[in-house]
C-alpha atoms as a PDB file:
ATOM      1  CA  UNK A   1     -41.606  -7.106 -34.347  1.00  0.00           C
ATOM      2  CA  UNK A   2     -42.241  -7.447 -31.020  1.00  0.00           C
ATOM      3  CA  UNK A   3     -41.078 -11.141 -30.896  1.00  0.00           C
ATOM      4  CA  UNK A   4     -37.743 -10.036 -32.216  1.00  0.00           C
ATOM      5  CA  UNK A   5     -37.056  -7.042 -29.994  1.00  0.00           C
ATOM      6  CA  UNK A   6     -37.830  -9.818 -27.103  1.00  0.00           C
ATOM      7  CA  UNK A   7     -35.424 -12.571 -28.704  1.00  0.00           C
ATOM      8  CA  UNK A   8     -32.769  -9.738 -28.929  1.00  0.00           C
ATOM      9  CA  UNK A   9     -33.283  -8.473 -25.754  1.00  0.00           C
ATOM     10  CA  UNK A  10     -32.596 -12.845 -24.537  1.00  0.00           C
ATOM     11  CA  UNK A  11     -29.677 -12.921 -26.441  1.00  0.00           C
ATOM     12  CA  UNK A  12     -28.191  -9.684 -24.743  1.00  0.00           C
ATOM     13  CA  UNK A  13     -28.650 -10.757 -21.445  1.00  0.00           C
ATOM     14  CA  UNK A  14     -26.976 -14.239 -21.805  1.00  0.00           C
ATOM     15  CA  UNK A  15     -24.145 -12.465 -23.372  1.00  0.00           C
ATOM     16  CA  UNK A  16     -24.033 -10.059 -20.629  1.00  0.00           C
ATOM     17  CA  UNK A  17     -24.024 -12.702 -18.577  1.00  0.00           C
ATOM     18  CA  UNK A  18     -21.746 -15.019 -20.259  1.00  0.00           C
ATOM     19  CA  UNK A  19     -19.081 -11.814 -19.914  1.00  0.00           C
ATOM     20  CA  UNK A  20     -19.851 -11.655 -15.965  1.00  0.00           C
ATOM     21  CA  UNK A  21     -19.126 -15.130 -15.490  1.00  0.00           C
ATOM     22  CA  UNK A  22     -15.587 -14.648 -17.398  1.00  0.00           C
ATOM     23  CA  UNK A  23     -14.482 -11.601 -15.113  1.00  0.00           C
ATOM     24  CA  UNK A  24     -13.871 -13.707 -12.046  1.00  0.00           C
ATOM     25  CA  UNK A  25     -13.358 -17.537 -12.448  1.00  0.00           C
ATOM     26  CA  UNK A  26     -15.149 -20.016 -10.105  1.00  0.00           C
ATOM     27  CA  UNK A  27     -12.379 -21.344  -7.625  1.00  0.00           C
ATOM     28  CA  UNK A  28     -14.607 -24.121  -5.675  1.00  0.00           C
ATOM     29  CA  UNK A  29     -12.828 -26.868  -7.554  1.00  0.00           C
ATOM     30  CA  UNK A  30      -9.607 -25.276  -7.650  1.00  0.00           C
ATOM     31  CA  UNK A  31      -6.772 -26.334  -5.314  1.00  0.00           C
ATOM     32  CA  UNK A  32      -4.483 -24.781  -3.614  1.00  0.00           C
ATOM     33  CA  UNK A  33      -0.885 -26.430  -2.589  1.00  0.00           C
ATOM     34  CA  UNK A  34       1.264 -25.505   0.994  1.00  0.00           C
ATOM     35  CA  UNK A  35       5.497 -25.340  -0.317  1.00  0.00           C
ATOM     36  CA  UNK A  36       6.397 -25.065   3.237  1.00  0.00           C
ATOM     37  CA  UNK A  37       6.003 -25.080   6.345  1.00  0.00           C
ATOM     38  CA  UNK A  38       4.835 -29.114   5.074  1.00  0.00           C
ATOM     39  CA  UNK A  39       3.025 -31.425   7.613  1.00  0.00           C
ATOM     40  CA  UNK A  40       5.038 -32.499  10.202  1.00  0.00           C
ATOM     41  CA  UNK A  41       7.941 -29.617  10.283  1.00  0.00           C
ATOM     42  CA  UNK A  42       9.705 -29.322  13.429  1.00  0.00           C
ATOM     43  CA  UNK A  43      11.196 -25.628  13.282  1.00  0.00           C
ATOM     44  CA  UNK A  44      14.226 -24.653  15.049  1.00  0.00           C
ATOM     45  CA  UNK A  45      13.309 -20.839  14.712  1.00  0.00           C
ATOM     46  CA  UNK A  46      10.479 -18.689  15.799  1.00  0.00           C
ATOM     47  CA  UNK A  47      10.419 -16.244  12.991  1.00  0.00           C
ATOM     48  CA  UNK A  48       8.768 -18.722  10.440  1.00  0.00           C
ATOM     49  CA  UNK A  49       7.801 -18.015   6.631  1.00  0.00           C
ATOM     50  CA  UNK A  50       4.695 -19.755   5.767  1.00  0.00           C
ATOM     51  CA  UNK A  51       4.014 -20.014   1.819  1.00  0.00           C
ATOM     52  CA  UNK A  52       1.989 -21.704  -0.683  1.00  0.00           C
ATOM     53  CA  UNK A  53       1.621 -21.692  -4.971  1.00  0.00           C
ATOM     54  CA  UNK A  54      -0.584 -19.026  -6.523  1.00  0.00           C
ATOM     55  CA  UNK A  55      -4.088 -20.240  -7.475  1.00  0.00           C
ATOM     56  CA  UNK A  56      -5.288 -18.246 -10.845  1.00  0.00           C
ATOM     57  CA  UNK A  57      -7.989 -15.810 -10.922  1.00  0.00           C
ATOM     58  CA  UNK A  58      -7.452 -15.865  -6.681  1.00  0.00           C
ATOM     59  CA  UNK A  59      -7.514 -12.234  -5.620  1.00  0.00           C
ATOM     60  CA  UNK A  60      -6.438 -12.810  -1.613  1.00  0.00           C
ATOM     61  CA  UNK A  61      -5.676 -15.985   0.372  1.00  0.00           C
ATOM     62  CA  UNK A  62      -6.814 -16.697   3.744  1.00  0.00           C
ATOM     63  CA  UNK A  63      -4.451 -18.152   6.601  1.00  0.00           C
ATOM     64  CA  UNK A  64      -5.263 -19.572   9.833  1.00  0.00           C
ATOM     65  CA  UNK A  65      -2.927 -20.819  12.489  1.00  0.00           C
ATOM     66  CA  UNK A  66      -4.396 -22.668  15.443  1.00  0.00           C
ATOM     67  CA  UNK A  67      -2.988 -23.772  18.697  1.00  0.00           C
ATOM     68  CA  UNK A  68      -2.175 -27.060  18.907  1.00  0.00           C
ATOM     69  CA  UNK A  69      -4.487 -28.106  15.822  1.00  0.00           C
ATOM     70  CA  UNK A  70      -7.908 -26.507  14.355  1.00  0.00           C
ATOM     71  CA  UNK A  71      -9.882 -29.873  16.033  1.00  0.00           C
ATOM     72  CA  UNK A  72      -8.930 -28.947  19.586  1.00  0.00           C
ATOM     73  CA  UNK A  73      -8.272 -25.109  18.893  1.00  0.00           C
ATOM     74  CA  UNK A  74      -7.144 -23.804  22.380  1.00  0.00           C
ATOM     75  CA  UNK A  75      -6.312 -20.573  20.151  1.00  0.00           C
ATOM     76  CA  UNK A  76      -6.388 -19.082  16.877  1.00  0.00           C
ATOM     77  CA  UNK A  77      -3.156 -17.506  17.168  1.00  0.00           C
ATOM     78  CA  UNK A  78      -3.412 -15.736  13.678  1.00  0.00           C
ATOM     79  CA  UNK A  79      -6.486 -14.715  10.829  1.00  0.00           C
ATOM     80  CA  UNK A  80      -5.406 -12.628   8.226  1.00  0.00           C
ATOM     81  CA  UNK A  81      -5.444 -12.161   4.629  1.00  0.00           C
ATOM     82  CA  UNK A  82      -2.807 -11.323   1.917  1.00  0.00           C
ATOM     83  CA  UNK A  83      -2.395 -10.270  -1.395  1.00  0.00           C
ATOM     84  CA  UNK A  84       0.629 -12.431  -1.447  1.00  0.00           C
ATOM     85  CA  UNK A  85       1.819 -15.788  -1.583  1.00  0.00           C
ATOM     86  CA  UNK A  86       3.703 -15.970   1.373  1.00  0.00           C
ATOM     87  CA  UNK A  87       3.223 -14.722   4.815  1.00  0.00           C
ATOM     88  CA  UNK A  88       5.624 -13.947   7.757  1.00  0.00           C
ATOM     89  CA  UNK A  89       5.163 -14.175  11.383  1.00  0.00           C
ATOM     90  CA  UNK A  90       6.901 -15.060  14.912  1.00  0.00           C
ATOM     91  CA  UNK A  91       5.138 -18.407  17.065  1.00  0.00           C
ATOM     92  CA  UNK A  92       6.536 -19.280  20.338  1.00  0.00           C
ATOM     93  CA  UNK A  93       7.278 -22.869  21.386  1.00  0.00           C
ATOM     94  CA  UNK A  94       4.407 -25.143  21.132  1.00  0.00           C
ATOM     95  CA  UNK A  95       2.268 -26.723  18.386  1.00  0.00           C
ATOM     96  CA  UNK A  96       0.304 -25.699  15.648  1.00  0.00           C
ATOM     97  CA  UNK A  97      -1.293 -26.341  12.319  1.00  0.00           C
ATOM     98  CA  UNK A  98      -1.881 -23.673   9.655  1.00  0.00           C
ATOM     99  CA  UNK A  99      -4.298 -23.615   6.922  1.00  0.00           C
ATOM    100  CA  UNK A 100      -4.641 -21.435   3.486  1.00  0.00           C
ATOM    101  CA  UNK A 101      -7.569 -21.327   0.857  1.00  0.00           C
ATOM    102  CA  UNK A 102      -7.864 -19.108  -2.143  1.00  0.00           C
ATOM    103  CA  UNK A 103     -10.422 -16.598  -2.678  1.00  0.00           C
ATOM    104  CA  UNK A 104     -12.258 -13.887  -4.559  1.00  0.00           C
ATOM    105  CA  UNK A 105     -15.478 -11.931  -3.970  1.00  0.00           C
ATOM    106  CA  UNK A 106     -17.582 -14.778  -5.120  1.00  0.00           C
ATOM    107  CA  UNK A 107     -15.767 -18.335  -3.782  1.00  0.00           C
ATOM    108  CA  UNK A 108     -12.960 -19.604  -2.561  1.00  0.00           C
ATOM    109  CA  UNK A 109     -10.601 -22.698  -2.537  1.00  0.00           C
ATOM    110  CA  UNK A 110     -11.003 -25.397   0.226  1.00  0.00           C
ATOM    111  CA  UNK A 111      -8.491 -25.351   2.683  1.00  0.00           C
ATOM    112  CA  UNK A 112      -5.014 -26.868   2.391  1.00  0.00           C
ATOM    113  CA  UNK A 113      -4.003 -27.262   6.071  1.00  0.00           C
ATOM    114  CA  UNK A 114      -0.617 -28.956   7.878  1.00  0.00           C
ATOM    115  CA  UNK A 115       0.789 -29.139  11.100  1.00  0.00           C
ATOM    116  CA  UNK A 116       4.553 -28.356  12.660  1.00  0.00           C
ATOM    117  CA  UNK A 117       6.177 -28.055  15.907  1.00  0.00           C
ATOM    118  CA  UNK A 118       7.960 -24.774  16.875  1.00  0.00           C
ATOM    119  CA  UNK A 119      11.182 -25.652  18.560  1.00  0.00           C
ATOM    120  CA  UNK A 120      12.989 -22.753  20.260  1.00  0.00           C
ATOM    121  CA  UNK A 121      16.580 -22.176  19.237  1.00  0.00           C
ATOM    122  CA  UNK A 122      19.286 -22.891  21.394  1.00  0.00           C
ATOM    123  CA  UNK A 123      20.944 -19.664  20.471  1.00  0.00           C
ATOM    124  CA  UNK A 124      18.909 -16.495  21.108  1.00  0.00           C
ATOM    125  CA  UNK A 125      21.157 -14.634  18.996  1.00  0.00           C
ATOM    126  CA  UNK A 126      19.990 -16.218  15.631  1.00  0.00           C
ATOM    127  CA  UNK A 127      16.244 -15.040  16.241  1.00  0.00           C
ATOM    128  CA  UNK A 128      14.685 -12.528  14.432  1.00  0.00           C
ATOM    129  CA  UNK A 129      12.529  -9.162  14.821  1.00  0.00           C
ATOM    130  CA  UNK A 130       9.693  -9.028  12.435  1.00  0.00           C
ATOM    131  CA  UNK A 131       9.205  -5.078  11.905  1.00  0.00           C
ATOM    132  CA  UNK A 132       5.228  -4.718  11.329  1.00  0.00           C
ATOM    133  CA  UNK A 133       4.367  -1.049  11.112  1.00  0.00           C
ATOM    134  CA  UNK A 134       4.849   1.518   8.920  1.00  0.00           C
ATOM    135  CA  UNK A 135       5.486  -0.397   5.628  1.00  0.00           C
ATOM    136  CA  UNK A 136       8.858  -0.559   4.062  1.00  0.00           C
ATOM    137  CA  UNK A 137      10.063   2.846   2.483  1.00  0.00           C
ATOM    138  CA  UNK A 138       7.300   4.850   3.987  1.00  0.00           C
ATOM    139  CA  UNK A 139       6.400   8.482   2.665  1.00  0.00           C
ATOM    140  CA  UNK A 140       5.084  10.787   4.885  1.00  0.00           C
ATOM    141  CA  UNK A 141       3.820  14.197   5.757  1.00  0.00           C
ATOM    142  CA  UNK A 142       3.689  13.422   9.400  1.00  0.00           C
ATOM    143  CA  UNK A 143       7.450  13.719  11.269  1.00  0.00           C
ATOM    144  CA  UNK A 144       5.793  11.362  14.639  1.00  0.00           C
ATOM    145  CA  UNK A 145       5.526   7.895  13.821  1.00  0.00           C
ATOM    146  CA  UNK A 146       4.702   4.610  15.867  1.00  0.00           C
ATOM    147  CA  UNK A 147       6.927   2.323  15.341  1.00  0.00           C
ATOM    148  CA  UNK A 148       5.784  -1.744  15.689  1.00  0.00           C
ATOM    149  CA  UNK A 149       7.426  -4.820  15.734  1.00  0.00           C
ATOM    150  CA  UNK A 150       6.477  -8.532  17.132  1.00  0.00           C
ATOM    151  CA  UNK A 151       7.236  -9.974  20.182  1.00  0.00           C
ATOM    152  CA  UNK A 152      10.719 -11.807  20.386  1.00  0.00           C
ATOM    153  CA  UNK A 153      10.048 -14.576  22.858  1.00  0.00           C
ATOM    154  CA  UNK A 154      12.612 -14.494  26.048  1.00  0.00           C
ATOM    155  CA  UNK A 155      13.470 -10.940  25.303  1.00  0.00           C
ATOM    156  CA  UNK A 156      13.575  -8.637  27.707  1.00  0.00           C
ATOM    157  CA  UNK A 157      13.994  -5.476  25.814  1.00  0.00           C
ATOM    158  CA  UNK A 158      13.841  -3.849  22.445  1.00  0.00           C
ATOM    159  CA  UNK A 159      16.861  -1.849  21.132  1.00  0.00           C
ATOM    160  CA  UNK A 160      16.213   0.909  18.759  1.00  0.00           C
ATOM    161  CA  UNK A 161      17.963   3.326  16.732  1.00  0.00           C
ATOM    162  CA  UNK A 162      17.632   5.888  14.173  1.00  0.00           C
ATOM    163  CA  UNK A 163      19.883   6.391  11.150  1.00  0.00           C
ATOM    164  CA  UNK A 164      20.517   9.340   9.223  1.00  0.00           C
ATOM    165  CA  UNK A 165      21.226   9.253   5.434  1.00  0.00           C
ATOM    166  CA  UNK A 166      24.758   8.875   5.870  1.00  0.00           C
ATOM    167  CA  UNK A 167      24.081   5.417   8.378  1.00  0.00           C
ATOM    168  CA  UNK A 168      24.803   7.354  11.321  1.00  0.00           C
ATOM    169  CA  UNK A 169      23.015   6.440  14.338  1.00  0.00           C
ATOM    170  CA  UNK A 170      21.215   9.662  15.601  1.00  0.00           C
ATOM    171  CA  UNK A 171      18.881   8.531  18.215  1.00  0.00           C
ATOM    172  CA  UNK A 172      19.053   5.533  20.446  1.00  0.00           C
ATOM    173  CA  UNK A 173      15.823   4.363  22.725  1.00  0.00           C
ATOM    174  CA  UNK A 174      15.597   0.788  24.585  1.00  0.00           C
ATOM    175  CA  UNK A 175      11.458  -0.379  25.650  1.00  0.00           C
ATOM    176  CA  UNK A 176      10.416  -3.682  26.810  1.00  0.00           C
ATOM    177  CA  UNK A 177       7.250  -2.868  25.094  1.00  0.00           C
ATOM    178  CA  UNK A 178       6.822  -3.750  21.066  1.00  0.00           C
ATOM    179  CA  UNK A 179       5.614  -0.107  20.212  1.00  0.00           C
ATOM    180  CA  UNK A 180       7.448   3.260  19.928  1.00  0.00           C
ATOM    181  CA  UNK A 181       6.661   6.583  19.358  1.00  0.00           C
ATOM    182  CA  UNK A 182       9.275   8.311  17.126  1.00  0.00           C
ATOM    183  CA  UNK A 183       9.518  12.063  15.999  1.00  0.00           C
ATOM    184  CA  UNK A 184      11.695  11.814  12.546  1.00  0.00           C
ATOM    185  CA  UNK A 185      13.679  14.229  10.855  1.00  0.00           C
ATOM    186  CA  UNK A 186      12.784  15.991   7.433  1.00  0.00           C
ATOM    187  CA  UNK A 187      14.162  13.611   4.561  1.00  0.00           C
ATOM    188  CA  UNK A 188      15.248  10.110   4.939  1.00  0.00           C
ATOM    189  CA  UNK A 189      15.953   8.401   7.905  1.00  0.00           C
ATOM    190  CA  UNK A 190      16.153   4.141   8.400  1.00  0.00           C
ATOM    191  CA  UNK A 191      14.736   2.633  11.566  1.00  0.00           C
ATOM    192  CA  UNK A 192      16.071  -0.670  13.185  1.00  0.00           C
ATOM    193  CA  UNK A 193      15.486  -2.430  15.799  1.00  0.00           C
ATOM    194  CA  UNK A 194      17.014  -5.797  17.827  1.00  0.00           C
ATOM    195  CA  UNK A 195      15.970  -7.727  21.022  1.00  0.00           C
ATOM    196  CA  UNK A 196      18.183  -8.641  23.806  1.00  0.00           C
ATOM    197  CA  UNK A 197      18.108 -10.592  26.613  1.00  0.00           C
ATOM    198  CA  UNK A 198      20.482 -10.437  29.528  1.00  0.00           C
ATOM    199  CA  UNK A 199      23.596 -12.090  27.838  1.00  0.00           C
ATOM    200  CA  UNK A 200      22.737 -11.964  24.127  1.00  0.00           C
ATOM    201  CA  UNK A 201      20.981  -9.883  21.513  1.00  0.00           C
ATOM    202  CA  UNK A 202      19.417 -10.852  18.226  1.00  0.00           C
ATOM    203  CA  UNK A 203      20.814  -8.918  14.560  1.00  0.00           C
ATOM    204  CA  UNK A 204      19.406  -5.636  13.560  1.00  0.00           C
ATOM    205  CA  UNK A 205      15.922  -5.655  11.340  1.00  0.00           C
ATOM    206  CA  UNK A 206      16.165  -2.285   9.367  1.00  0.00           C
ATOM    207  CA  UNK A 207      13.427  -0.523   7.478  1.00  0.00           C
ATOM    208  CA  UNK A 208      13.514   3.017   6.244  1.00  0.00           C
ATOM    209  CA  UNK A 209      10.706   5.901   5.962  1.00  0.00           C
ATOM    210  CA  UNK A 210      10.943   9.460   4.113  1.00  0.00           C
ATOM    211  CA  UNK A 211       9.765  12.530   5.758  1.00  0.00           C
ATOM    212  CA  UNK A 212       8.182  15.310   4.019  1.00  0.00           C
ATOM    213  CA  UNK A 213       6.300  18.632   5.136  1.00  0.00           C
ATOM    214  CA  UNK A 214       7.369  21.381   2.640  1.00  0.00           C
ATOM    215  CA  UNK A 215       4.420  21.847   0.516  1.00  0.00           C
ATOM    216  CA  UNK A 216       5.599  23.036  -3.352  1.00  0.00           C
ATOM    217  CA  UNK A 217       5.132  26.048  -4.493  1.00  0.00           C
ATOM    218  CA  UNK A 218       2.289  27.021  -6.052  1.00  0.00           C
ATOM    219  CA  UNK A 219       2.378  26.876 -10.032  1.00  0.00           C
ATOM    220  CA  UNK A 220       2.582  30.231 -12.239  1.00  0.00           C
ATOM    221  CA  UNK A 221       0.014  30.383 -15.679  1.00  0.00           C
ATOM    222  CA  UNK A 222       1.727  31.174 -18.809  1.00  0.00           C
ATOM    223  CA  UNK A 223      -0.813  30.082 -21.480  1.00  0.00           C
ATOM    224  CA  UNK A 224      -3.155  30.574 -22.356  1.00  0.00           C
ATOM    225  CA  UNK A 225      -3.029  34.115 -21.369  1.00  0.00           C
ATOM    226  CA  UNK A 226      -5.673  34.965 -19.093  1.00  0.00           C
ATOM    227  CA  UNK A 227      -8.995  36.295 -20.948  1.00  0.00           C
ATOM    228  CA  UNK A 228      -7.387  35.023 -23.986  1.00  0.00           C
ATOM    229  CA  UNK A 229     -10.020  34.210 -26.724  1.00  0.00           C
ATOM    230  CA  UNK A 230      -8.783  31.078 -29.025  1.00  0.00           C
ATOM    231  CA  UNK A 231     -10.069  29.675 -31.888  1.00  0.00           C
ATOM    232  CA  UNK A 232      -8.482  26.197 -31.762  1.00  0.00           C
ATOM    233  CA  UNK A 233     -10.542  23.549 -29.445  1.00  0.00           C
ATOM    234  CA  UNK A 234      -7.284  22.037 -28.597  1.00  0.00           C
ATOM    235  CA  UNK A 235      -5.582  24.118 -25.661  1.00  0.00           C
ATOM    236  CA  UNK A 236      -1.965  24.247 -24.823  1.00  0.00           C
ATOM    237  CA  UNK A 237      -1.558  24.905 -21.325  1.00  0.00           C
ATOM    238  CA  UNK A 238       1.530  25.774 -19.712  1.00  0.00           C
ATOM    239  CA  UNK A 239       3.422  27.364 -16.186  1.00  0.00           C
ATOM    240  CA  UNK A 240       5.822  27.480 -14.289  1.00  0.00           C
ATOM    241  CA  UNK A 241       6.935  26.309 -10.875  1.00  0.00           C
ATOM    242  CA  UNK A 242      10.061  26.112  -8.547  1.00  0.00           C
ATOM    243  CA  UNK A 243      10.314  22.684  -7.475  1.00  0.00           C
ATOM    244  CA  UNK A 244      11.822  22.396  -3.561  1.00  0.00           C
ATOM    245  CA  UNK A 245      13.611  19.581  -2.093  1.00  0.00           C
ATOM    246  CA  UNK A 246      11.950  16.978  -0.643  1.00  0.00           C
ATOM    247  CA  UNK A 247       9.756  13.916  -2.892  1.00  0.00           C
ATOM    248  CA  UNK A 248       8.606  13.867  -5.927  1.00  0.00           C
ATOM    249  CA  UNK A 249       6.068  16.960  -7.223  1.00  0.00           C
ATOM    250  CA  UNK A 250       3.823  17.009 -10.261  1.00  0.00           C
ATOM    251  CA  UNK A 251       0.976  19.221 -11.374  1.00  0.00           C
ATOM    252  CA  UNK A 252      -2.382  19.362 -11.721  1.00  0.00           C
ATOM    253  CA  UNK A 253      -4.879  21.496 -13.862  1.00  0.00           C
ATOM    254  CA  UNK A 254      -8.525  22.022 -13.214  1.00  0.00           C
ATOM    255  CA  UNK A 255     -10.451  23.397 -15.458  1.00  0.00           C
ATOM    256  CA  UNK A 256     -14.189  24.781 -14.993  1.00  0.00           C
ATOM    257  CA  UNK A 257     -16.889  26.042 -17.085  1.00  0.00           C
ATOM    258  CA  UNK A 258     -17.901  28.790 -14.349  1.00  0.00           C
ATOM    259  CA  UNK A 259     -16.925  31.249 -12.860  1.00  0.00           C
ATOM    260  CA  UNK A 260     -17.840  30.550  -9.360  1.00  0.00           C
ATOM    261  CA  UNK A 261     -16.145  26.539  -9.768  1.00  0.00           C
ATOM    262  CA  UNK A 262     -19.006  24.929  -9.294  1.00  0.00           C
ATOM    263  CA  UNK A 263     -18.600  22.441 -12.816  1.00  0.00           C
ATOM    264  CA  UNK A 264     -15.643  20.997 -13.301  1.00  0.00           C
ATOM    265  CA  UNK A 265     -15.054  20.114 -17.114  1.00  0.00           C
ATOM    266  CA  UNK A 266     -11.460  18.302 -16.418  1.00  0.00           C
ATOM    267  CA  UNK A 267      -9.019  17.576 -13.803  1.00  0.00           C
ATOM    268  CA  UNK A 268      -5.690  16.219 -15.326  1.00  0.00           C
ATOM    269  CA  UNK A 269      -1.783  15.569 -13.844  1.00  0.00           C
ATOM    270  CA  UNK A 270      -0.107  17.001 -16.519  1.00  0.00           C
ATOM    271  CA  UNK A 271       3.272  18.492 -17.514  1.00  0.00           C
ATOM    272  CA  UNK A 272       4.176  21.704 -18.530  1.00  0.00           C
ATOM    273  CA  UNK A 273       3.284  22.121 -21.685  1.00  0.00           C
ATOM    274  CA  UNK A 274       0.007  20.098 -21.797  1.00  0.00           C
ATOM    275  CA  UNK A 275      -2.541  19.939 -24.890  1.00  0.00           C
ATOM    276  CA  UNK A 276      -6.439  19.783 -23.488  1.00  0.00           C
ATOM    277  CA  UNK A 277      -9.537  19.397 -26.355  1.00  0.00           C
ATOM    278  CA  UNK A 278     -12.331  21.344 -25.048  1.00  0.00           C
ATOM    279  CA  UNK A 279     -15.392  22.325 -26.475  1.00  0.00           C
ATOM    280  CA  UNK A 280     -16.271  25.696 -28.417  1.00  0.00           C
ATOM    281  CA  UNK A 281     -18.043  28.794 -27.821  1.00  0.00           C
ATOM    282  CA  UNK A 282     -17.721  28.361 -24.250  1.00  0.00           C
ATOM    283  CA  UNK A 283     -15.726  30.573 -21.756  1.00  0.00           C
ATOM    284  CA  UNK A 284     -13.677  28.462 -19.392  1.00  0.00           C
ATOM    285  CA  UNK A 285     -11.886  29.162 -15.911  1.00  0.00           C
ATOM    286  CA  UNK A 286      -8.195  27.413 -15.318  1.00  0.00           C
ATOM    287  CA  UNK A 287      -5.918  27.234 -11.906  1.00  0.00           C
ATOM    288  CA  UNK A 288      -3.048  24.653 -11.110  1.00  0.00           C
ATOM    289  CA  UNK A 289      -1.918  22.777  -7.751  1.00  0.00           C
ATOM    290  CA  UNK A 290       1.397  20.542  -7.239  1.00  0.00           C
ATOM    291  CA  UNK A 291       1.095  17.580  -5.382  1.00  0.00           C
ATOM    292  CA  UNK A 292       4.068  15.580  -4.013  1.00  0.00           C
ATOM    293  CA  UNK A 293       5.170  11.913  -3.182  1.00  0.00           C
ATOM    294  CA  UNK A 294       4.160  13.154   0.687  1.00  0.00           C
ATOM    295  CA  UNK A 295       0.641  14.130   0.106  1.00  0.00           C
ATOM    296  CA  UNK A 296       1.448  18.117   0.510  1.00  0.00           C
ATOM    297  CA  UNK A 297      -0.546  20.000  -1.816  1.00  0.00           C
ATOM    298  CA  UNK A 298       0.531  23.898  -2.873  1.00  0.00           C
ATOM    299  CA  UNK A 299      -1.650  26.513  -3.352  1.00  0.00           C
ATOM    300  CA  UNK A 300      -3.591  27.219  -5.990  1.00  0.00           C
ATOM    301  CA  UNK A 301      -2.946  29.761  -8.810  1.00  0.00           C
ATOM    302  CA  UNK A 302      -4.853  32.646  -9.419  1.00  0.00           C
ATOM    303  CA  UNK A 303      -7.655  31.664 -11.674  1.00  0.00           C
ATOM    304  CA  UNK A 304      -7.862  33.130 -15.002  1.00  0.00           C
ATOM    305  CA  UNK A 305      -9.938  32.770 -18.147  1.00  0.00           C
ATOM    306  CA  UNK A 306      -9.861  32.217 -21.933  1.00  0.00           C
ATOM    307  CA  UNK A 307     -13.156  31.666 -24.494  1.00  0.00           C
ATOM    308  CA  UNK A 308     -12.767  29.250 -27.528  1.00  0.00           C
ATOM    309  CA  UNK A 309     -15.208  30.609 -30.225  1.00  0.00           C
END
């Protein structure tokens, strides 16, 4: 018997393991292949788009660019990694060579690696600012925002504006720095920014943020009525609420099996009504919150009660 229990026990932990190995795939042998820039570009632009094909079961790729090569590195001018397959950045005149692998928590890819030549444009109008920070189509609670962009080589200042909903410019500020403190106005706004030199100025790169402080208003119980005693496991819970302008709200319900709040049976986003299976012949305590887009959170209701015999 206890031969078998030991032969059973084997056989579950190969399987176990046998299931491990299957969640995330061995990538040392895998390889990964550059689109573009390819070995030996010479680029006309300093806003370059480095990419590369997908390797499967990858979960992030790591990319390297050295100055002028990785073998005589007189800088690592960039060491990130992305979710993506494609990453975006500004280089100055000079030489470089770039490098991406493939990875996941447990191995990676080698390194597929070329080299290119960054040739400045003649025309300083056709460069480009690369807008950094915040993320495309922010939502936020906080109105003051720094605003980030790269460098635009041989530009000697950094126009920007801010656009109301209707694309009306509603604030103008010029900094020869690449960082900018902004105090937004509730609701959306888009942010842009260009570089300029003394006779010419690049296009506009716009991005746009939402702005939200109103917290929503706090929910209203209808059902179950409170100290309510049910016979059905399977509650319907419903309220009310007043949504305000701003983002998107939804509701939450937390329900406890103590007075005090201390034990937390179930906390749900639901919609008005909502069915919940509890357990019987207990005596449970119930409140709401709304949430929205913005991270504001309401009040809560009053708590009330019901038992389920």
């Amino acid at each position: 018997m206890k031969k078998y229990m030991l032969y059973c026990l084997s056989l579950t932990l190969v399987f176990i393991g046998c299931e491990e190995a299957f969640i995330e795939e061995d990538l040392t042998e895998a390889v990964i292949s550059i689109i573009a820039p390819l070995d030996g570009s010479q680029i006309d632009e300093t806003s370059i788009n480095f990419s590369w094909e997908g390797v499967d079961q990858a979960t992030s790729y790591r990319l390297q660019i050295a100055r002028p090569d990785f073998e005589n590195a007189a800088q690592i001018v960039e060491d990130t990694t992305v979710s993506s397959t494609s990453f975006r950045t500004t280089l100055t005149k000079n030489s470089y060579e770039w490098r991406v692998r493939a990875q996941n928590s447990g191995s990676s890819t080698a390194y597929a690696s070329a080299k290119l030549s960054v040739i400045e444009p003649v025309d300083f109008a056709s460069r480009e600012v690369l807008l950094t920070s915040p993320a495309n189509d922010l939502i936020t609670s906080e109105p003051t925002v720094t605003l980030e962009w790269q460098v635009v080589p041989n530009a000697n200042t950094y126009r920007l504006q801010i656009l109301n909903s209707s694309d009306e410019v509603v604030q103008e500020e010029t900094t020869n720095t690449t960082t900018f403190e902004i105090t937004f106005p509730e609701g959306g706004s888009k942010w842009q920014v260009r570089a300029e030199n003394a006779t010419q100025n690049t296009l506009y790169t716009m991005r746009t943020l939402t702005v939200d402080t109103m917290k929503p208003n706090t929910p209203s119980a209808v059902t179950p009525a409170n100290e309510a005693t049910l016979t059905d496991t399977t509650v319907s819970f419903s309220w009310t609420r007043e949504a305000i302008e701003g983002t998107a709200e939804f509701d939450s319900v937390y329900v406890y099996e103590d007075e005090v709040l201390t034990r937390l049976v179930t906390k749900d986003r639901v919609t008005s009504p909502s069915e919940i299976t509890l357990e019987a012949s207990k005596t449970y305590y119930w409140f709401l919150k709304a949430f929205d887009a913005a991270n504001n959170e309401s009040d809560a209701s009053t708590t009330q009660s019901f038992d389920i015999n």
